[in-house]
C-alpha atoms as a PDB file:
ATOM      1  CA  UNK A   1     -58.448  28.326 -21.282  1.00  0.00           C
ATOM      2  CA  UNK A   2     -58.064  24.257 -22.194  1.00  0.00           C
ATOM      3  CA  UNK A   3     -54.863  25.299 -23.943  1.00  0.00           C
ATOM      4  CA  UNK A   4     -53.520  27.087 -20.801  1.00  0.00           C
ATOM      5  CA  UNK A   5     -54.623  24.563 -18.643  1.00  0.00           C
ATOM      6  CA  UNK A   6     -52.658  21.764 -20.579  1.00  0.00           C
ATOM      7  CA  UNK A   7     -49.677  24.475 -20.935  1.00  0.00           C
ATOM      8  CA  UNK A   8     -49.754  24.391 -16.876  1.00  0.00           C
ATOM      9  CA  UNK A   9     -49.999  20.632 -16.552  1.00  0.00           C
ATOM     10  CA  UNK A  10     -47.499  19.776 -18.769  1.00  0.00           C
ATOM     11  CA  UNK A  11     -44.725  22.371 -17.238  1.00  0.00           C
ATOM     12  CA  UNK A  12     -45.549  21.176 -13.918  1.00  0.00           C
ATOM     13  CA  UNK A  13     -44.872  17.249 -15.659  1.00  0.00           C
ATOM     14  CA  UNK A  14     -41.750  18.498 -16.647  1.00  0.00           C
ATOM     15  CA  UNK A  15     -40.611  20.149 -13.613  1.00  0.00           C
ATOM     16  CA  UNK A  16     -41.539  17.277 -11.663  1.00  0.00           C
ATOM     17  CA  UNK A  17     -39.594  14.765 -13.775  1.00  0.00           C
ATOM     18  CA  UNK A  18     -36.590  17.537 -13.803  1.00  0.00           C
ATOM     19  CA  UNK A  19     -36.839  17.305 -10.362  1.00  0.00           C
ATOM     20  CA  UNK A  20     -36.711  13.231 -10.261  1.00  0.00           C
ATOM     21  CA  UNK A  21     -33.655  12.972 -12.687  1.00  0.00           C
ATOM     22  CA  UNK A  22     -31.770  15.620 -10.689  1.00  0.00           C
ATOM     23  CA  UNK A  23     -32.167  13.900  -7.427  1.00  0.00           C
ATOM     24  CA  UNK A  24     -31.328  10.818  -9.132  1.00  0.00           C
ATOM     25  CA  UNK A  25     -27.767  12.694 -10.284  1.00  0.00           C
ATOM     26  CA  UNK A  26     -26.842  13.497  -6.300  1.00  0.00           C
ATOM     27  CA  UNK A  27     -27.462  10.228  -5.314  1.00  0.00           C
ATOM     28  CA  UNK A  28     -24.021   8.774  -3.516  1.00  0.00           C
ATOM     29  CA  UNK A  29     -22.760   7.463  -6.871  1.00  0.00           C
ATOM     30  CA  UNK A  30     -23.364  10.883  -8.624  1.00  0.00           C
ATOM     31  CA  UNK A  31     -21.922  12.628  -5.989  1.00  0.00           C
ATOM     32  CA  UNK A  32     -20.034  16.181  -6.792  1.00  0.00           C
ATOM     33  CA  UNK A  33     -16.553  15.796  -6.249  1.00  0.00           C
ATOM     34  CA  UNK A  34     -16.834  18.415  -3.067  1.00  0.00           C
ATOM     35  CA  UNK A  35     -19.405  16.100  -1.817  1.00  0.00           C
ATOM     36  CA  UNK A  36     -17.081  13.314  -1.921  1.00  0.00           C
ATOM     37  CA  UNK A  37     -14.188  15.456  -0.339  1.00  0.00           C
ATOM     38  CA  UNK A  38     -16.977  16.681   1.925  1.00  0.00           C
ATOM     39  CA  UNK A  39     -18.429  13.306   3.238  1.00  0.00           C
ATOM     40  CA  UNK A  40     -14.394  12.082   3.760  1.00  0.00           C
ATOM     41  CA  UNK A  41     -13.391  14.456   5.916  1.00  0.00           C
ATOM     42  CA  UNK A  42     -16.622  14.254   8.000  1.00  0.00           C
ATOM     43  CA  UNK A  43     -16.005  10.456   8.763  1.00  0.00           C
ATOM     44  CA  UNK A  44     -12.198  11.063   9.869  1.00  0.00           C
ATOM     45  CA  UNK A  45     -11.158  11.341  13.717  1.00  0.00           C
ATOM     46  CA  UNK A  46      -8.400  12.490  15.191  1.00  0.00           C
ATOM     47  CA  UNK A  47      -6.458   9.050  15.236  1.00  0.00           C
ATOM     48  CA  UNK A  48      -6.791   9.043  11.876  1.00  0.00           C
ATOM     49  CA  UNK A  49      -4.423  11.869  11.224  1.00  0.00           C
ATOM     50  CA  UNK A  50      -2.304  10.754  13.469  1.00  0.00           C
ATOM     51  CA  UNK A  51      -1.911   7.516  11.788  1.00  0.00           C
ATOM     52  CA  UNK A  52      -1.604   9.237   8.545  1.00  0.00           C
ATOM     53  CA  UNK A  53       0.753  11.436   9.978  1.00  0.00           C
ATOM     54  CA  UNK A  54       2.807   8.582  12.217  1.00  0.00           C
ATOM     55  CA  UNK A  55       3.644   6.639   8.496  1.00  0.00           C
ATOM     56  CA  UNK A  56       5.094   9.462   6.696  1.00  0.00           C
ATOM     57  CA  UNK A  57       7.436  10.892   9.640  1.00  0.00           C
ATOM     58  CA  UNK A  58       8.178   7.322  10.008  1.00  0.00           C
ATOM     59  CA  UNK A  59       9.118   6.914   6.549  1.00  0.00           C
ATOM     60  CA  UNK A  60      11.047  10.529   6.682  1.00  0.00           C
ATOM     61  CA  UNK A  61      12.787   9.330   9.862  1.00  0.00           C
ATOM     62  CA  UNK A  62      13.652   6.354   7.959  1.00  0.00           C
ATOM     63  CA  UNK A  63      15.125   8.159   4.817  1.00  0.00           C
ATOM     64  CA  UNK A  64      16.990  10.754   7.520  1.00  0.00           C
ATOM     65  CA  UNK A  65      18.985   7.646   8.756  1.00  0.00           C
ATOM     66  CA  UNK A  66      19.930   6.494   4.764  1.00  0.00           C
ATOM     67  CA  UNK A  67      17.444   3.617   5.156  1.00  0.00           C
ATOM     68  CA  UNK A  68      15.924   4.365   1.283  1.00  0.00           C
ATOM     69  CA  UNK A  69      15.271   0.041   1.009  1.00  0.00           C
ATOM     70  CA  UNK A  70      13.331   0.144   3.980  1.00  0.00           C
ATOM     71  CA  UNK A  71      11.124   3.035   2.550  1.00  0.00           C
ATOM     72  CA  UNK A  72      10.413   1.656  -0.835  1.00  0.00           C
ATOM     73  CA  UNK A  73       9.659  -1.394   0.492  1.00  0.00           C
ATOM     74  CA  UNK A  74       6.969   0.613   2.561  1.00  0.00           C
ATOM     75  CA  UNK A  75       5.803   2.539  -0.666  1.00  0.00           C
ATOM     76  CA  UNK A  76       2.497   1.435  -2.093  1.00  0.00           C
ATOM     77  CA  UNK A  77       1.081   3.083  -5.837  1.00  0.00           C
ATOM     78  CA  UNK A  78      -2.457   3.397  -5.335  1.00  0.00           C
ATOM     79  CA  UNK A  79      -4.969   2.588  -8.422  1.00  0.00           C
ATOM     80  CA  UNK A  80      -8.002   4.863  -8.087  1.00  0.00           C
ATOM     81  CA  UNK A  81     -10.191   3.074 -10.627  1.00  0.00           C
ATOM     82  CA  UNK A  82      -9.768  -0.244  -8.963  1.00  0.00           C
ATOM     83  CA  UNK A  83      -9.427   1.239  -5.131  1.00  0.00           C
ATOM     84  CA  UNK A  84      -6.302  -1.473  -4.533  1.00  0.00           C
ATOM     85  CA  UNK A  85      -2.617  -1.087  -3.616  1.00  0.00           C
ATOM     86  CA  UNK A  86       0.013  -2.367  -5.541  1.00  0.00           C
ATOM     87  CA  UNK A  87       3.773  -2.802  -5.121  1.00  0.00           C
ATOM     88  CA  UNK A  88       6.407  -0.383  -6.099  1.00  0.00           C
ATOM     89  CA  UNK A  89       6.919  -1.046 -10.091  1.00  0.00           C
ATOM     90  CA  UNK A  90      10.830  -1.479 -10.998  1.00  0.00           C
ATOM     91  CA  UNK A  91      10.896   1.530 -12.534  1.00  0.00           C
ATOM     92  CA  UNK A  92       8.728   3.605 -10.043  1.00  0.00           C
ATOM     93  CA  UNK A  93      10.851   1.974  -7.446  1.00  0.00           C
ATOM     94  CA  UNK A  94      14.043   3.216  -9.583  1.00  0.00           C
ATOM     95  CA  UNK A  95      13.226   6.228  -9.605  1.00  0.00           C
ATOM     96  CA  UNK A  96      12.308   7.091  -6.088  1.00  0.00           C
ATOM     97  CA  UNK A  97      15.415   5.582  -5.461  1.00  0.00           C
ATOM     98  CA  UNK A  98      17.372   7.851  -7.329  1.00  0.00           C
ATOM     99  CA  UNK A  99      15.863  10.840  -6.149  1.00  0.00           C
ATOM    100  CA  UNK A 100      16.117   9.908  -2.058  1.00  0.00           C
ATOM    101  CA  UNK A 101      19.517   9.041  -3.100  1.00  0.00           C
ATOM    102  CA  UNK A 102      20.512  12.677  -5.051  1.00  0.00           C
ATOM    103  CA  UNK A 103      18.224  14.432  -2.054  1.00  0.00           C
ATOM    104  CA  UNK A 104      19.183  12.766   1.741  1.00  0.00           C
ATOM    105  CA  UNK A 105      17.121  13.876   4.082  1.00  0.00           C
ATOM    106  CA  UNK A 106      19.551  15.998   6.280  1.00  0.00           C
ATOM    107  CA  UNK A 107      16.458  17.445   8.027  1.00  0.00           C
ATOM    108  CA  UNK A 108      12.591  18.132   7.337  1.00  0.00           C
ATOM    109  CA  UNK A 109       9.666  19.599   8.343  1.00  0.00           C
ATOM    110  CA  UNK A 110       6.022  18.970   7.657  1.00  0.00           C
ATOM    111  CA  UNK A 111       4.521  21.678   5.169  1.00  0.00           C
ATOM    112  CA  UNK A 112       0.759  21.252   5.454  1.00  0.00           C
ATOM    113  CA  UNK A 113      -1.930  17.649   5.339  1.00  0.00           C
ATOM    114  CA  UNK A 114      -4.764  18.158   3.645  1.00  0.00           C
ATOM    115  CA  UNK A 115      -7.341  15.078   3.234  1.00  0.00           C
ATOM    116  CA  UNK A 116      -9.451  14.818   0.158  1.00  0.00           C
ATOM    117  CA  UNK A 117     -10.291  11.436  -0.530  1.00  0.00           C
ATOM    118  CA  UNK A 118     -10.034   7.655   0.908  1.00  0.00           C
ATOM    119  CA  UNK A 119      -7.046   7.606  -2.170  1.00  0.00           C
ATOM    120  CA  UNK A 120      -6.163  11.229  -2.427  1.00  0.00           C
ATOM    121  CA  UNK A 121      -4.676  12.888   0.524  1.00  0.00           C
ATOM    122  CA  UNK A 122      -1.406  15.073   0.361  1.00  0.00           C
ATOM    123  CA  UNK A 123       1.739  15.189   2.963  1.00  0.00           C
ATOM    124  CA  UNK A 124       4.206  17.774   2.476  1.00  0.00           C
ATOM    125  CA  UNK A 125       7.535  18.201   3.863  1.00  0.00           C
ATOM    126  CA  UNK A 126      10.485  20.720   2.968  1.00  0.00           C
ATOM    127  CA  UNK A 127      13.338  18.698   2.900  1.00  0.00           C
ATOM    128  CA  UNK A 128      16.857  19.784   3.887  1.00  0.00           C
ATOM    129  CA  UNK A 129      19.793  17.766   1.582  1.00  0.00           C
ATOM    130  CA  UNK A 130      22.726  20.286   1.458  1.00  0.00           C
ATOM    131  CA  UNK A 131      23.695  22.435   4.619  1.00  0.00           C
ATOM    132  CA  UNK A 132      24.424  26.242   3.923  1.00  0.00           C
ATOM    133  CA  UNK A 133      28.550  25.815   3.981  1.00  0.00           C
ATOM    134  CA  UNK A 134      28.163  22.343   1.641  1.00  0.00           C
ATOM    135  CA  UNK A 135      26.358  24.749  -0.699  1.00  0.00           C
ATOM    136  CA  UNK A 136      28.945  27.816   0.288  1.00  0.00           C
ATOM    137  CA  UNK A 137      26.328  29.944   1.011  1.00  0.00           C
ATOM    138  CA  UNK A 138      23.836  31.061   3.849  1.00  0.00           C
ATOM    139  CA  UNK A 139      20.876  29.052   2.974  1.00  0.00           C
ATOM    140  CA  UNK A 140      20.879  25.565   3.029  1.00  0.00           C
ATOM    141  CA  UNK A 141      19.548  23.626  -0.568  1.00  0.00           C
ATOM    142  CA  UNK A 142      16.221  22.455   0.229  1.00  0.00           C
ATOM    143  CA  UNK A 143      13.728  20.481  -1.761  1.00  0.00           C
ATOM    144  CA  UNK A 144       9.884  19.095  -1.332  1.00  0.00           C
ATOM    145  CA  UNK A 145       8.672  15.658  -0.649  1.00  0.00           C
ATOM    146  CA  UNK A 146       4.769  14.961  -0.701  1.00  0.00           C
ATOM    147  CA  UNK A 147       3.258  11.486  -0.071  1.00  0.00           C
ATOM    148  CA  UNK A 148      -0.058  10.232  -1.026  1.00  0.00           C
ATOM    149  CA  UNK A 149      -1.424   8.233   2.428  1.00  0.00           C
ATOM    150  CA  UNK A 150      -4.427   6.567   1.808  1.00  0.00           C
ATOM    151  CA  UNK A 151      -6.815   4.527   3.566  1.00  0.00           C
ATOM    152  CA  UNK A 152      -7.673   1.317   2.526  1.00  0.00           C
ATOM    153  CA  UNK A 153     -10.289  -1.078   4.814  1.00  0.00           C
ATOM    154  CA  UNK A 154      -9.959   1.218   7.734  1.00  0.00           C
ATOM    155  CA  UNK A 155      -6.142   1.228   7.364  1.00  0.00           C
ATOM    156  CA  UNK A 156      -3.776   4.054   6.379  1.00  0.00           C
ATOM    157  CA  UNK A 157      -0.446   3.319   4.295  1.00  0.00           C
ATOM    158  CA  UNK A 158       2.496   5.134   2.475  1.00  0.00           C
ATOM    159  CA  UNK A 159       1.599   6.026  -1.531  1.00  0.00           C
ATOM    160  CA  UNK A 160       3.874   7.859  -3.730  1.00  0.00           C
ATOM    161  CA  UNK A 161       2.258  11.194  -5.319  1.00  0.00           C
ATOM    162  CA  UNK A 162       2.767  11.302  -8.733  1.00  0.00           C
ATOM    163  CA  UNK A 163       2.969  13.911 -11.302  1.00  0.00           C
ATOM    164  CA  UNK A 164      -0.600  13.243 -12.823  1.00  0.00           C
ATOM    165  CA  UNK A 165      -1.836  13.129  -9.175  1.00  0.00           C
ATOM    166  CA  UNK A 166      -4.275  15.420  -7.627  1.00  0.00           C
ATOM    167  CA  UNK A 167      -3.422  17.425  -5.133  1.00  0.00           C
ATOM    168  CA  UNK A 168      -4.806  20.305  -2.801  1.00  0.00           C
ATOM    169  CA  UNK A 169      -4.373  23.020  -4.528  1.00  0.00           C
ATOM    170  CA  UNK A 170      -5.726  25.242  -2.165  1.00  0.00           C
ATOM    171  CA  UNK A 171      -2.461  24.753  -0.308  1.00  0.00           C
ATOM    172  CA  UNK A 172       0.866  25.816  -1.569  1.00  0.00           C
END
């Protein structure tokens, strides 16, 4: 009976430390990474997507009239680990250079937004570079552009999405 007694008291020890160290693990630092995305989206308003969204037309407006300088100097790389903005490298600035100058923006049109995270957010837009007859056929050559706005200090500007980036993937 003693031995079942201590059994009982010493599961129940357990359980209640299990219990301790597990809410310890959801605190806001130990948060799931749906929680996070979660807890985002829940503090967002309406004027912040239109912000978001007012930055990148803006920028494709601005790459439509073959103003690429303008944009990159609007382009921000965003460092997760140290939640700051930095300048355009040379070669990241190269590069996006290149490709807005091999793909004008003829036309475009917003894909899908989705907003994950303060620095993880996606903006997608099909962009049109060749028309149907400069391709000498009936579709025009299209390509995709995606930006990274994030919000830093209650403020949203222009990233470049990356590669290695996360994205939505429950869009397409």
């Amino acid at each position: 009976m003693m031995k079942r007694i201590n059994l009982i008291s010493f599961s129940f020890a357990v359980a209640l430390l299990l219990g301790f160290v597990s809410c310890k693990n959801t605190s806001k630092g130990e948060q799931t990474r749906d929680e996070q995305v979660a807890e985002f989206r829940a503090e967002l308003t309406s004027a912040d997507t239109t912000a978001m969204l007012n930055i990148c037309d803006a920028a494709m407006e601005q790459l439509k009239q073959k103003n690429i300088d303008q944009v990159l100097a609007s382009l921000f790389e965003y460092n997760d680990s140290t939640k700051e903005l930095l300048p355009l490298s040379d070669k990241l600035r190269n590069r996006y250079q290149r490709i807005f100058q091999r793909f004008p923006v003829l036309e475009y049109e917003l894909q899908y937004y989705s907003f994950m995270l303060e620095g993880c957010n996606d903006v997608k837009y099909q962009v049109t570079f060749a028309t149907a007859e400069q391709m000498g056929s009936d579709q025009p050559a299209t390509t995709m552009y995606m930006f990274n706005p994030v919000r830093v200090n209650g403020e949203w500007k222009l990233c470049v999405k990356n590669a290695g980036d996360e994205f939505d993937s429950e869009q397409n």
